[in-house]
C-alpha atoms as a PDB file:
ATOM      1  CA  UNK A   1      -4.950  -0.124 -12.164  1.00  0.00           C
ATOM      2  CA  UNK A   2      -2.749   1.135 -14.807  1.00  0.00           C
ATOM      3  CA  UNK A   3       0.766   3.232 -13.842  1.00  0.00           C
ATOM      4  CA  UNK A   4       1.159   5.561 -16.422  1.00  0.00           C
ATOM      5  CA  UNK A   5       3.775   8.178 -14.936  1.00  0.00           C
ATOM      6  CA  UNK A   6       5.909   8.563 -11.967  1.00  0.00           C
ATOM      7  CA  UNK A   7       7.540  11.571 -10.154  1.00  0.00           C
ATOM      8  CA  UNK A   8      10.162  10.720  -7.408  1.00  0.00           C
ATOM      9  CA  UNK A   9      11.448  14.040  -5.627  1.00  0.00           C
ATOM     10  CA  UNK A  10      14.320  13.256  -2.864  1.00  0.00           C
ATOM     11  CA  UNK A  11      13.661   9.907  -2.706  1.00  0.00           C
ATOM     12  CA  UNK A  12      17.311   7.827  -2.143  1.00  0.00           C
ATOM     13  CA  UNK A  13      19.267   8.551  -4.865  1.00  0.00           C
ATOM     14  CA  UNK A  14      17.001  10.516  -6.886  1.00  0.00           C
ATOM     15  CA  UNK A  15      18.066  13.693  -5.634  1.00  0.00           C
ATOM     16  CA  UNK A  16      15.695  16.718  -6.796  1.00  0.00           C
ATOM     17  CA  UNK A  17      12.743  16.282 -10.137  1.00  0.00           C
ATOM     18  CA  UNK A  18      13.040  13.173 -11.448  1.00  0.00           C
ATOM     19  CA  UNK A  19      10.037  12.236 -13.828  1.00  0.00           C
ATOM     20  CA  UNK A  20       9.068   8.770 -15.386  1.00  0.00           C
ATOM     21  CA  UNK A  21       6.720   8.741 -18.346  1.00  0.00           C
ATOM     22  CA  UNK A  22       4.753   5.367 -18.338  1.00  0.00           C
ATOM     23  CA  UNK A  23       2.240   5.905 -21.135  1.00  0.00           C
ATOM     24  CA  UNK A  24       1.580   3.101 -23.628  1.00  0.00           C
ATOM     25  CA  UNK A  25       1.026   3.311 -26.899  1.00  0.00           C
ATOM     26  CA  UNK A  26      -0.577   1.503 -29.695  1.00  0.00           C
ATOM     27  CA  UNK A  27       1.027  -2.292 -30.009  1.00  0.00           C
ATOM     28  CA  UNK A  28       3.268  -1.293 -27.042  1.00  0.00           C
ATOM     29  CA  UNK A  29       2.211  -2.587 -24.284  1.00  0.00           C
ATOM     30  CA  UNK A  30       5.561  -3.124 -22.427  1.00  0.00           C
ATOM     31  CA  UNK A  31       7.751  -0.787 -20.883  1.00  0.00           C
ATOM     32  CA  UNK A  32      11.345  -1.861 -19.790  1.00  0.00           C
ATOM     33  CA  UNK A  33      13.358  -0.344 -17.333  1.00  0.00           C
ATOM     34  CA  UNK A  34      17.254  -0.990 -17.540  1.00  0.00           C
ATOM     35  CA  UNK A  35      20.148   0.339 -15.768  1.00  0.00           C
ATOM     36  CA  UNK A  36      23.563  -0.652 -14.065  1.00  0.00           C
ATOM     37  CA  UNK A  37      23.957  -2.273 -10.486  1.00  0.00           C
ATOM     38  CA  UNK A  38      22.925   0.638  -8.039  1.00  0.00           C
ATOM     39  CA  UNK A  39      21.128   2.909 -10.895  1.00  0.00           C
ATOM     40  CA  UNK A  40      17.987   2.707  -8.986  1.00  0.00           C
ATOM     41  CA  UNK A  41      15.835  -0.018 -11.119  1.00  0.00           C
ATOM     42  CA  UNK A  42      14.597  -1.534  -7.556  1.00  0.00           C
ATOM     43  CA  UNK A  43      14.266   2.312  -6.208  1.00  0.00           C
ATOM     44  CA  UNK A  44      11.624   2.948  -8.588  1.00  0.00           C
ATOM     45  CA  UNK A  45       9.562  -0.493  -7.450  1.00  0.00           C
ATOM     46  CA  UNK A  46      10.101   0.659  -3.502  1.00  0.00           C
ATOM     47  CA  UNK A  47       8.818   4.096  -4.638  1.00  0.00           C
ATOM     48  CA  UNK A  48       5.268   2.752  -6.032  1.00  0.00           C
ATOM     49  CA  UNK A  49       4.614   0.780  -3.103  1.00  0.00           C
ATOM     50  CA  UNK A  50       5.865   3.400  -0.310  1.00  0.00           C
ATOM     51  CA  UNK A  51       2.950   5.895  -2.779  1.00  0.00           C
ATOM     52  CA  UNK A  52      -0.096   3.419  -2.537  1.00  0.00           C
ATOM     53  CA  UNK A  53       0.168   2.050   0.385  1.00  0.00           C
ATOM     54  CA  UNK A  54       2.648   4.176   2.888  1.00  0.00           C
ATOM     55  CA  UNK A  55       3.408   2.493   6.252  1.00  0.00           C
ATOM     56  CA  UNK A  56       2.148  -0.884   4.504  1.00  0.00           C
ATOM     57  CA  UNK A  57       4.635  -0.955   1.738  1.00  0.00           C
ATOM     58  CA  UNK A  58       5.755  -4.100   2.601  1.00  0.00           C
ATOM     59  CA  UNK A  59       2.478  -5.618   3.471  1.00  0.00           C
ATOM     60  CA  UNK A  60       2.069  -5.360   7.063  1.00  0.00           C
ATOM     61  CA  UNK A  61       2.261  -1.901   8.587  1.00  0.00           C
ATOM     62  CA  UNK A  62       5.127  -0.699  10.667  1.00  0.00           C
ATOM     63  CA  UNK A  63       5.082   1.034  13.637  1.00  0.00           C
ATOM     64  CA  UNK A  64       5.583   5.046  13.871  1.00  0.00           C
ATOM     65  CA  UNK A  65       9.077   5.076  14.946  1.00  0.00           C
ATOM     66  CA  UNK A  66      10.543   2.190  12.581  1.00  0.00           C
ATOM     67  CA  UNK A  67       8.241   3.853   9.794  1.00  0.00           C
ATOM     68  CA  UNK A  68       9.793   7.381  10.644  1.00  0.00           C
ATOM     69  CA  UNK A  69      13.413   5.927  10.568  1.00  0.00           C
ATOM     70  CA  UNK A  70      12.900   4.092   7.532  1.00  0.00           C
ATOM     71  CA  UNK A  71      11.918   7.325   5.835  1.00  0.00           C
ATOM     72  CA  UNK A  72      14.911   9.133   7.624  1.00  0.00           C
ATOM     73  CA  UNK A  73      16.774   7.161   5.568  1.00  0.00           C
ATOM     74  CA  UNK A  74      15.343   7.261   2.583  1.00  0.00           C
ATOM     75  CA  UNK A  75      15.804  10.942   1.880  1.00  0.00           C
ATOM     76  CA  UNK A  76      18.130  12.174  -0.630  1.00  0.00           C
ATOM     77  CA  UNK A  77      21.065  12.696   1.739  1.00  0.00           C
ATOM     78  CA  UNK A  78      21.903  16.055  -0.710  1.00  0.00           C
ATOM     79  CA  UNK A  79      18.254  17.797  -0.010  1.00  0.00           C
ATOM     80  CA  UNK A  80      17.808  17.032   3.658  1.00  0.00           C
ATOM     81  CA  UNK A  81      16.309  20.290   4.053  1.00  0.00           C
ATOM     82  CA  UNK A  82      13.505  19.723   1.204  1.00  0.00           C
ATOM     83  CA  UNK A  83      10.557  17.363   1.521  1.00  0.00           C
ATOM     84  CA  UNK A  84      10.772  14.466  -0.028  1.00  0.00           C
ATOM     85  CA  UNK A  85       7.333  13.002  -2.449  1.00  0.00           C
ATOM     86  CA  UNK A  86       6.137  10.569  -4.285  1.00  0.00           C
ATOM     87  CA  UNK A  87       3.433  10.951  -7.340  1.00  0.00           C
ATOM     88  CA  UNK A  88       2.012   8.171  -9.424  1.00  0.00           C
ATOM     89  CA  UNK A  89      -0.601   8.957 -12.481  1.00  0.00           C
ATOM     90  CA  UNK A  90      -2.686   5.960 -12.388  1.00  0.00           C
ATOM     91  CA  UNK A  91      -6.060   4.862 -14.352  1.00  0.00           C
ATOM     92  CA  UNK A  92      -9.038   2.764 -12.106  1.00  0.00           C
ATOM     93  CA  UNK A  93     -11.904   1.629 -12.930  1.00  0.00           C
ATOM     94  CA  UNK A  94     -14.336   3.191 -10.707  1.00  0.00           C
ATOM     95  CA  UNK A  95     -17.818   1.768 -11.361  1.00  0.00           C
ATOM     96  CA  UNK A  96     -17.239   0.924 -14.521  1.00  0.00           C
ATOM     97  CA  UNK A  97     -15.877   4.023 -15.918  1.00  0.00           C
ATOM     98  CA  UNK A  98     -12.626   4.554 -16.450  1.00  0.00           C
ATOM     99  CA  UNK A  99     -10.329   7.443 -14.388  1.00  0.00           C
ATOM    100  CA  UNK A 100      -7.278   9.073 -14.149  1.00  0.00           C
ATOM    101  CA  UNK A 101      -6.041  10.314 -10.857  1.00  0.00           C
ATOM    102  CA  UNK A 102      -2.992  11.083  -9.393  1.00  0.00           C
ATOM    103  CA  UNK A 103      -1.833   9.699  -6.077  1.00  0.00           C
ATOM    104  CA  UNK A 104       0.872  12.278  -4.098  1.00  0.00           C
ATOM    105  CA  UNK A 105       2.416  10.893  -0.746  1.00  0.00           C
ATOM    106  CA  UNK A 106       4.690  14.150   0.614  1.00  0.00           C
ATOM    107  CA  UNK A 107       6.765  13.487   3.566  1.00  0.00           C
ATOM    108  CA  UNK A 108       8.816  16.895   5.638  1.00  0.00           C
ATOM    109  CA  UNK A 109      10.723  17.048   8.839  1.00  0.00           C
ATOM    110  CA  UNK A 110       8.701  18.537  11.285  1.00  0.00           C
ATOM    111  CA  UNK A 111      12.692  19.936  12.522  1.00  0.00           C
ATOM    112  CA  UNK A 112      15.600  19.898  10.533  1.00  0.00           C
ATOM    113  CA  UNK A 113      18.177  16.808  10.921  1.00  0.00           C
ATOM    114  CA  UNK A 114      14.953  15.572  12.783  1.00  0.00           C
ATOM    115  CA  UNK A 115      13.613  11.979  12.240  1.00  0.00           C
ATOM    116  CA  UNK A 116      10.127  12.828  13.171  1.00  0.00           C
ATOM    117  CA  UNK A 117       8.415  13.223   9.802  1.00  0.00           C
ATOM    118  CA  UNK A 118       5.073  14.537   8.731  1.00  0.00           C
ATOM    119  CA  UNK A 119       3.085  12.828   5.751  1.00  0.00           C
ATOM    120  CA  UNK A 120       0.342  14.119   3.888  1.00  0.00           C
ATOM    121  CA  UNK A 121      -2.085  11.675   1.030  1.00  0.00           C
ATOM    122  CA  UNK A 122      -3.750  13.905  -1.753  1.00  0.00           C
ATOM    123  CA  UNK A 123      -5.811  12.313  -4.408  1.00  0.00           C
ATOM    124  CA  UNK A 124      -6.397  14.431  -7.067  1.00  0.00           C
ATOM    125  CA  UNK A 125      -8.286  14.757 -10.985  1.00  0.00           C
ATOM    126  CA  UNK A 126      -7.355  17.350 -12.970  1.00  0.00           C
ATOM    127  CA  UNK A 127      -5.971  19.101 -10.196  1.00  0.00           C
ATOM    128  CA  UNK A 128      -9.008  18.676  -8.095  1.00  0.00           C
ATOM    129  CA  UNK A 129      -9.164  17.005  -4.921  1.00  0.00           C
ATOM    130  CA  UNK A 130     -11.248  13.140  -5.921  1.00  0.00           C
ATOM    131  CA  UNK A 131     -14.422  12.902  -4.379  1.00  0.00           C
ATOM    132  CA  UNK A 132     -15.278   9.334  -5.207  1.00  0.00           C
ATOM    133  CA  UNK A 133     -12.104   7.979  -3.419  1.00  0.00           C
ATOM    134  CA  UNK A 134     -12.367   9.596   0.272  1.00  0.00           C
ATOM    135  CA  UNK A 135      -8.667   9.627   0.950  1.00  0.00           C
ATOM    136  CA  UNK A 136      -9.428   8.762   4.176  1.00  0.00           C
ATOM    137  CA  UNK A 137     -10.396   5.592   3.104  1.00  0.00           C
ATOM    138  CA  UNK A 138      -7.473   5.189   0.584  1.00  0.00           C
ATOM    139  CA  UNK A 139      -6.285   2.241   2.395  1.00  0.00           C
ATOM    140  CA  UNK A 140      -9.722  -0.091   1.924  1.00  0.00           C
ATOM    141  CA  UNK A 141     -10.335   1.042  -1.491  1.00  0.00           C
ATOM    142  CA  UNK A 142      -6.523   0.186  -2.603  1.00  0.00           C
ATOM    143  CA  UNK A 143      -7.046  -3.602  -0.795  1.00  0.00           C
ATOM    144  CA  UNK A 144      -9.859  -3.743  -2.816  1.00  0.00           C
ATOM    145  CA  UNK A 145      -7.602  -3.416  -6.139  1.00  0.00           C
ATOM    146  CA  UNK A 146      -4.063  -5.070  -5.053  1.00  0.00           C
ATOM    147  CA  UNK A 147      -4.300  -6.026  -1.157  1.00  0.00           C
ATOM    148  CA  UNK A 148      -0.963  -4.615   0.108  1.00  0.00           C
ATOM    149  CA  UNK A 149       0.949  -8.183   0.778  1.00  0.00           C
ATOM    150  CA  UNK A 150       0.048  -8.638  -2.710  1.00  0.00           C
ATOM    151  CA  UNK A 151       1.884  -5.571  -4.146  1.00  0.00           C
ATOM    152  CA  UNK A 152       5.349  -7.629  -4.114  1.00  0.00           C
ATOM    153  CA  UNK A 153       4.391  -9.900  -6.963  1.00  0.00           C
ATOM    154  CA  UNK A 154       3.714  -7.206  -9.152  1.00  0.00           C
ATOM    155  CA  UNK A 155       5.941  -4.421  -8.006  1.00  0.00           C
ATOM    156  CA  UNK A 156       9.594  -5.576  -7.473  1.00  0.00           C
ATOM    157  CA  UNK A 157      13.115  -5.615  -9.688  1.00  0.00           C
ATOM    158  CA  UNK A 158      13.633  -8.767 -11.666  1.00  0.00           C
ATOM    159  CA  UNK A 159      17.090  -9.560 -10.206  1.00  0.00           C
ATOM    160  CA  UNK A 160      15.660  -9.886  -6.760  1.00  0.00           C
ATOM    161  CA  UNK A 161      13.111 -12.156  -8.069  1.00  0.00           C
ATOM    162  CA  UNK A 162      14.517 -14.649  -5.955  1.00  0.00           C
ATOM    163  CA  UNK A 163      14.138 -12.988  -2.889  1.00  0.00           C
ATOM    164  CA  UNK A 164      10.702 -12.700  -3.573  1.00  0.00           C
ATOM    165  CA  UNK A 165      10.081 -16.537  -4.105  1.00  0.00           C
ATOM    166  CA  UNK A 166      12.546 -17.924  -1.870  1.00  0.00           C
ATOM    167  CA  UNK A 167      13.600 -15.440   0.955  1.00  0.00           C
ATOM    168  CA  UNK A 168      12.955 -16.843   4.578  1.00  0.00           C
ATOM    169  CA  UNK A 169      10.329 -14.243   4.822  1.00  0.00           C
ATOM    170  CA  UNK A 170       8.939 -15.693   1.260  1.00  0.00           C
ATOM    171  CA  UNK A 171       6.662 -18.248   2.793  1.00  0.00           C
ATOM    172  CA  UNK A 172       4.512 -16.360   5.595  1.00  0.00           C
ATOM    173  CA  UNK A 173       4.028 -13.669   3.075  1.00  0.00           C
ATOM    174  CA  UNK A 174       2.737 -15.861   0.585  1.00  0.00           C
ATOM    175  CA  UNK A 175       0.331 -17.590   3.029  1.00  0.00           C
ATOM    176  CA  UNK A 176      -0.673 -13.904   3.979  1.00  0.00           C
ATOM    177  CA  UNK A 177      -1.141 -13.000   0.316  1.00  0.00           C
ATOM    178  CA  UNK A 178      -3.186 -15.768  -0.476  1.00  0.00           C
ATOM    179  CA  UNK A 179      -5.792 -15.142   2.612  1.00  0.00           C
ATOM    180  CA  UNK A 180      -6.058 -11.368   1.342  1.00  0.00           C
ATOM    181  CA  UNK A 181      -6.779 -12.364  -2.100  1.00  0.00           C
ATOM    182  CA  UNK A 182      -9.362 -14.978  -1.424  1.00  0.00           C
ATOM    183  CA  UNK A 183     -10.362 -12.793   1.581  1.00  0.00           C
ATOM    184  CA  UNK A 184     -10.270 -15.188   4.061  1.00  0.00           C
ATOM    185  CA  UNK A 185      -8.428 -13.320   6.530  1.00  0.00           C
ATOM    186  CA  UNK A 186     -11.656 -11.271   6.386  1.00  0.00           C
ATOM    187  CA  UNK A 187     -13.242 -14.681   8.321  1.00  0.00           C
ATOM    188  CA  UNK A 188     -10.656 -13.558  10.683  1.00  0.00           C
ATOM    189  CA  UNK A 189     -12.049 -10.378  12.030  1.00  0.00           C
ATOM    190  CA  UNK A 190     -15.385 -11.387  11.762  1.00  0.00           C
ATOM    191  CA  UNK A 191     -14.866 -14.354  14.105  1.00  0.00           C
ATOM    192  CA  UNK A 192     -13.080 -11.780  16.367  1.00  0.00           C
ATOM    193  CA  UNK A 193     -15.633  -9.591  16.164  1.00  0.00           C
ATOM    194  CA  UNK A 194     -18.476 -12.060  16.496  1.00  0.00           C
ATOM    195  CA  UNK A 195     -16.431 -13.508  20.173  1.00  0.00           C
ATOM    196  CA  UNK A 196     -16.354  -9.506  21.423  1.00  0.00           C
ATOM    197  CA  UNK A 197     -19.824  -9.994  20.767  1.00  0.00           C
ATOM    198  CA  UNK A 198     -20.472 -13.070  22.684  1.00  0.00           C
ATOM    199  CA  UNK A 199     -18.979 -11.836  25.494  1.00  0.00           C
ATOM    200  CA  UNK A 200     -20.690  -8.328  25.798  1.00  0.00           C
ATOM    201  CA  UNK A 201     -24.156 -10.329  25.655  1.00  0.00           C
ATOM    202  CA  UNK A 202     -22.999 -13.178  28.077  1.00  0.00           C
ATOM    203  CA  UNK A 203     -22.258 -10.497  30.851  1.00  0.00           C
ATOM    204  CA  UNK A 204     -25.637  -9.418  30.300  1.00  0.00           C
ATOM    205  CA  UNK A 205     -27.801 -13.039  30.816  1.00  0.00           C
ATOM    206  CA  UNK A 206     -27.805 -13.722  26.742  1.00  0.00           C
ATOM    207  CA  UNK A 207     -31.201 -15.094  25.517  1.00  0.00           C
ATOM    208  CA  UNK A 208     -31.046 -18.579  24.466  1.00  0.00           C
ATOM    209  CA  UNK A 209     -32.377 -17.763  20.964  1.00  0.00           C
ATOM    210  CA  UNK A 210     -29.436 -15.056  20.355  1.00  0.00           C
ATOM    211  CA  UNK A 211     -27.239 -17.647  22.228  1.00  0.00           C
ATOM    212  CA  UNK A 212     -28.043 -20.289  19.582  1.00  0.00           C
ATOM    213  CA  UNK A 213     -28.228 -17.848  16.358  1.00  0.00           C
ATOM    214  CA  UNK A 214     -24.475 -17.036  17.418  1.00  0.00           C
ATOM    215  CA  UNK A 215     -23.300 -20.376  17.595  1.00  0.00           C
ATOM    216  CA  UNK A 216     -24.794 -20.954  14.149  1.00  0.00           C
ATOM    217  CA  UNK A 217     -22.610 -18.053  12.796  1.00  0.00           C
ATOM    218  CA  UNK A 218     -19.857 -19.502  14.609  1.00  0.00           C
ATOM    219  CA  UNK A 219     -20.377 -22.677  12.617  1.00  0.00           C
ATOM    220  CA  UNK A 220     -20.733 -20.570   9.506  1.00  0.00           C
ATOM    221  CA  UNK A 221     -17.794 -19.019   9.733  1.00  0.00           C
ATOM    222  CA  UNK A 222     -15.434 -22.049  11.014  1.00  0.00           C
ATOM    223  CA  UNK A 223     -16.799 -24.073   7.841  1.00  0.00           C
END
């Protein structure tokens, strides 16, 4: 997935239109971001990740009311009565062929000086809604790409890098990065599943040869 523009409306201190052109071009394949202390260089990281992945912008998701007061927060404090959104032009691969979408998360106040906040995902081509990428789905098809406890090595400001690496956080979310990636934490909810299972059947007299294919799968799935 390939970033190659960013619009940040209301967002902390970028108050109103603020637009970021990403696009490469031919032997320049870097783009550098500089500013002083408090400019808004780690604003701009927080933005991409609150876009893709919403409540699970910092890898696990947050509940409705800490979600809703971190966005109460969040909102340009000059423009409280706007919304407040987020749109990233991006470029997937999508069965081998390449695509541009763009990715809008729009957040209002449901009542003014209100905390309870109202979000709406549209994924769009060409100003048409995507059909390929059921938004509703947004969420599986994005873990497929970067899983979300992933997004913090490759979206963050370089002079928190330490945080990152080293925070007391840094080490559970590294060991919960690592079972995304290699999907283990997929083994997880399979062996969950595969128990609710077990149980359903034992309340009603399980057959010994379903009894002994599940402890094979149980095996399976502990090796």
């Amino acid at each position: 997935m390939i970033i190659s523009g960013l619009t940040i409306f209301n967002f902390k201190n970028y108050s109103g239109y603020n637009r970021f052109d990403f696009s490469l071009e031919l032997g320049k394949n870097v783009i550098l971001i500089g500013g002083m202390n408090g400019a808004g260089k780690t604003t701009l990281s927080e933005s991409i990740r609150l876009c893709l992945y919403g409540n699970k912008f910092n890898g696990s998701p947050m509940s409705e009311s800490k979600y809703a007061a971190y966005l109460d927060k969040m909102w340009s404090k000059s423009n409280l009565d706007q919304n407040m959104y987020i749109e990233m032009d991006v470029e997937v691969d999508e069965a081998d062929k390449k695509m541009n979408i763009t990715i809008k998360r729009e957040f209002s106040r449901k009542e003014f000086n209100s905390n309870k906040v109202s979000e709406v995902l549209t994924l769009t081509r060409n100003g048409i809604e995507v059909e390929l990428i059921d938004k509703k789905y947004w969420d599986y098809y994005l873990q497929s790409i970067i899983p979300a406890h992933i997004s913090r090595y490759f979206f963050f400001d370089g002079e928190r890098t330490r945080d990152v690496i080293s925070s007391k956080e840094s080490g559970e979310y590294l060991r919960t990065a690592i079972r995304d990636i290699t999907e283990i934490s997929k083994l997880d909810t399979l062996s969950t599943d595969l128990l609710e299972v077990k149980k359903r059947l034992l309340r009603n007299d399980i057959k010994p040869s379903v009894k002994k294919k599940i402890n094979e799968i149980e095996k399976s799935i502990q090796k």
